[in-house]
Protein backbone atom coordinates (compact mmCIF):
# COMPACT_ATOMS: atom_id res chain seq x y z
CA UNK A 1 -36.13 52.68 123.99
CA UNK A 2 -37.56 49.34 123.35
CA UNK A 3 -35.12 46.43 123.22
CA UNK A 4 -35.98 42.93 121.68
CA UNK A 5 -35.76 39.66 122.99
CA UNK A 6 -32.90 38.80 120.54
CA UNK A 7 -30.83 41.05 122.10
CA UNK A 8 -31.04 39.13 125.45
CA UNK A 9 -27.37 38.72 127.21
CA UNK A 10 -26.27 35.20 126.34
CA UNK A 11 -23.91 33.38 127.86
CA UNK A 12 -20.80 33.15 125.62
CA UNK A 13 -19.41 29.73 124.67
CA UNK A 14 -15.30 29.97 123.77
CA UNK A 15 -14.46 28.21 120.64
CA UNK A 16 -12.09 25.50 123.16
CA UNK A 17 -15.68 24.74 124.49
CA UNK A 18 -17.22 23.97 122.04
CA UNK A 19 -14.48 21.66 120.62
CA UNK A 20 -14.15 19.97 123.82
CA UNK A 21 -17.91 18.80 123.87
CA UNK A 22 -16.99 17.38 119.97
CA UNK A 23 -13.86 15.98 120.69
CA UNK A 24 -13.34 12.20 121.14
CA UNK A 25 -10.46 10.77 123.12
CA UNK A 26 -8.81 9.28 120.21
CA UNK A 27 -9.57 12.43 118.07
CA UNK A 28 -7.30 14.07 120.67
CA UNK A 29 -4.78 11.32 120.24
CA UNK A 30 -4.23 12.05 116.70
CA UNK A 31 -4.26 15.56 117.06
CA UNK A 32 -1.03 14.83 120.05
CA UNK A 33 0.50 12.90 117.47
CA UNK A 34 0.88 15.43 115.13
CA UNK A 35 1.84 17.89 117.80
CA UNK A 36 4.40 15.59 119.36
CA UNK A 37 6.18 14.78 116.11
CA UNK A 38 5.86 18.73 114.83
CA UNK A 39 7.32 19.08 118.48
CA UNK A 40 10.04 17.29 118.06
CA UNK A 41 11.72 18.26 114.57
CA UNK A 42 11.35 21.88 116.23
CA UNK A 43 13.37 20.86 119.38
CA UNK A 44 16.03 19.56 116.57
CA UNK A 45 16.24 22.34 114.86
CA UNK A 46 16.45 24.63 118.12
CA UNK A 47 18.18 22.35 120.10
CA UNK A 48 20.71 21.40 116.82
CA UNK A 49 20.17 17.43 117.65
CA UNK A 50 20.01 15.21 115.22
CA UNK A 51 16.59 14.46 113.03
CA UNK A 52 16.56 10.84 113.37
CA UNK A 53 16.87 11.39 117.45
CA UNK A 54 13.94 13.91 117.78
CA UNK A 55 11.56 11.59 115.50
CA UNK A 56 12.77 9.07 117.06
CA UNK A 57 11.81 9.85 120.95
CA UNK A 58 8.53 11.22 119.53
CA UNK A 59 7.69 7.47 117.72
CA UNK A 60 8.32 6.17 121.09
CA UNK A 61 6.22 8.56 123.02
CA UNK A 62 3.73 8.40 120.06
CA UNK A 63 3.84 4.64 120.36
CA UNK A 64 3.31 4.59 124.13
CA UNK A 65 -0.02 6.30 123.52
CA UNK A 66 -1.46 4.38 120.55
CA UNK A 67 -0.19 1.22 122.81
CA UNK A 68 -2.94 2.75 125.11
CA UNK A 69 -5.27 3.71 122.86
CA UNK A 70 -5.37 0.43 121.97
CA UNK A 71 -4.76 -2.43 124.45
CA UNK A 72 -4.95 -0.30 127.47
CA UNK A 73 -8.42 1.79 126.76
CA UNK A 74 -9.90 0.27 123.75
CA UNK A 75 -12.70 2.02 122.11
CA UNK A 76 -15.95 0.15 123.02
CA UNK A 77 -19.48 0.56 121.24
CA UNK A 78 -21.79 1.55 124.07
CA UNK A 79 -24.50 -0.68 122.27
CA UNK A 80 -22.71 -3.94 122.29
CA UNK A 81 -20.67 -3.15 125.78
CA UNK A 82 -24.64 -3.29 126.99
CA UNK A 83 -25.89 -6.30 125.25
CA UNK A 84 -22.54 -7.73 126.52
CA UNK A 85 -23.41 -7.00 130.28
CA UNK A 86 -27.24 -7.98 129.53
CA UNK A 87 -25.71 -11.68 128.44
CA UNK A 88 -23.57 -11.89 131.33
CA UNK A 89 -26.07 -11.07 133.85
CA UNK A 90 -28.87 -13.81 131.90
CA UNK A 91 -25.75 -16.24 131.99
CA UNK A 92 -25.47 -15.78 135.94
CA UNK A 93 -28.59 -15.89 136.69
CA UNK A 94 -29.33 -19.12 134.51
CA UNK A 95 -26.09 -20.63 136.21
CA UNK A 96 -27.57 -19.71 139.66
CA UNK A 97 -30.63 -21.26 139.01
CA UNK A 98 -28.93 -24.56 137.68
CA UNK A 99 -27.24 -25.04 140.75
CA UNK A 100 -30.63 -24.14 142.85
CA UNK A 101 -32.13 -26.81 141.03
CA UNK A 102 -29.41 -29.17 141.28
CA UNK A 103 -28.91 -29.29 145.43
């Protein structure tokens, strides 16, 4: 029985995997927004509370995240967080030699 190379045992890769390696941080966040907010009208229809109180503590959950998304781990651009360190290193340097010069 002759068996082709195409047939070779490859290692599966689950579907979550995949995602993962897609996924950005903040594409998560907006995904847990959803989820939190779909969360919470089901907890107020289980739990019989109140709309306005479910959506309301999952705004201020949701809020406490974008809050971080935002001001506590801002997105960056890789290419200008590098040009950014390049100028502060050329700006030390050029300082260091200043004061060389000036002693």
């Amino acid at each position: 029985m002759v068996v082709s190379d195409i047939s070779e045992h490859r290692e599966k890769v689950s579907v979550w995997d995949q995602l993962r390696g897609q996924l950005s941080r903040y594409d998560l966040l907006l995904a847990a927004i959803a989820l939190l907010l779909g969360l919470g009208m089901g907890l107020a229809v289980v739990l019989s509370v109140p709309g306005y109180v479910a959506i309301g503590g999952s705004a201020l959950i949701n809020a406490l995240l974008v809050a971080d998304a935002l001001y506590l781990n801002p997105p960056v651009d890789s290419e200008v967080n590098e040009q950014t360190k390049a100028l502060k290193a050329k700006s030390v340097v050029s300082h260091a030699s200043d004061q060389t010069a000036s002693e």
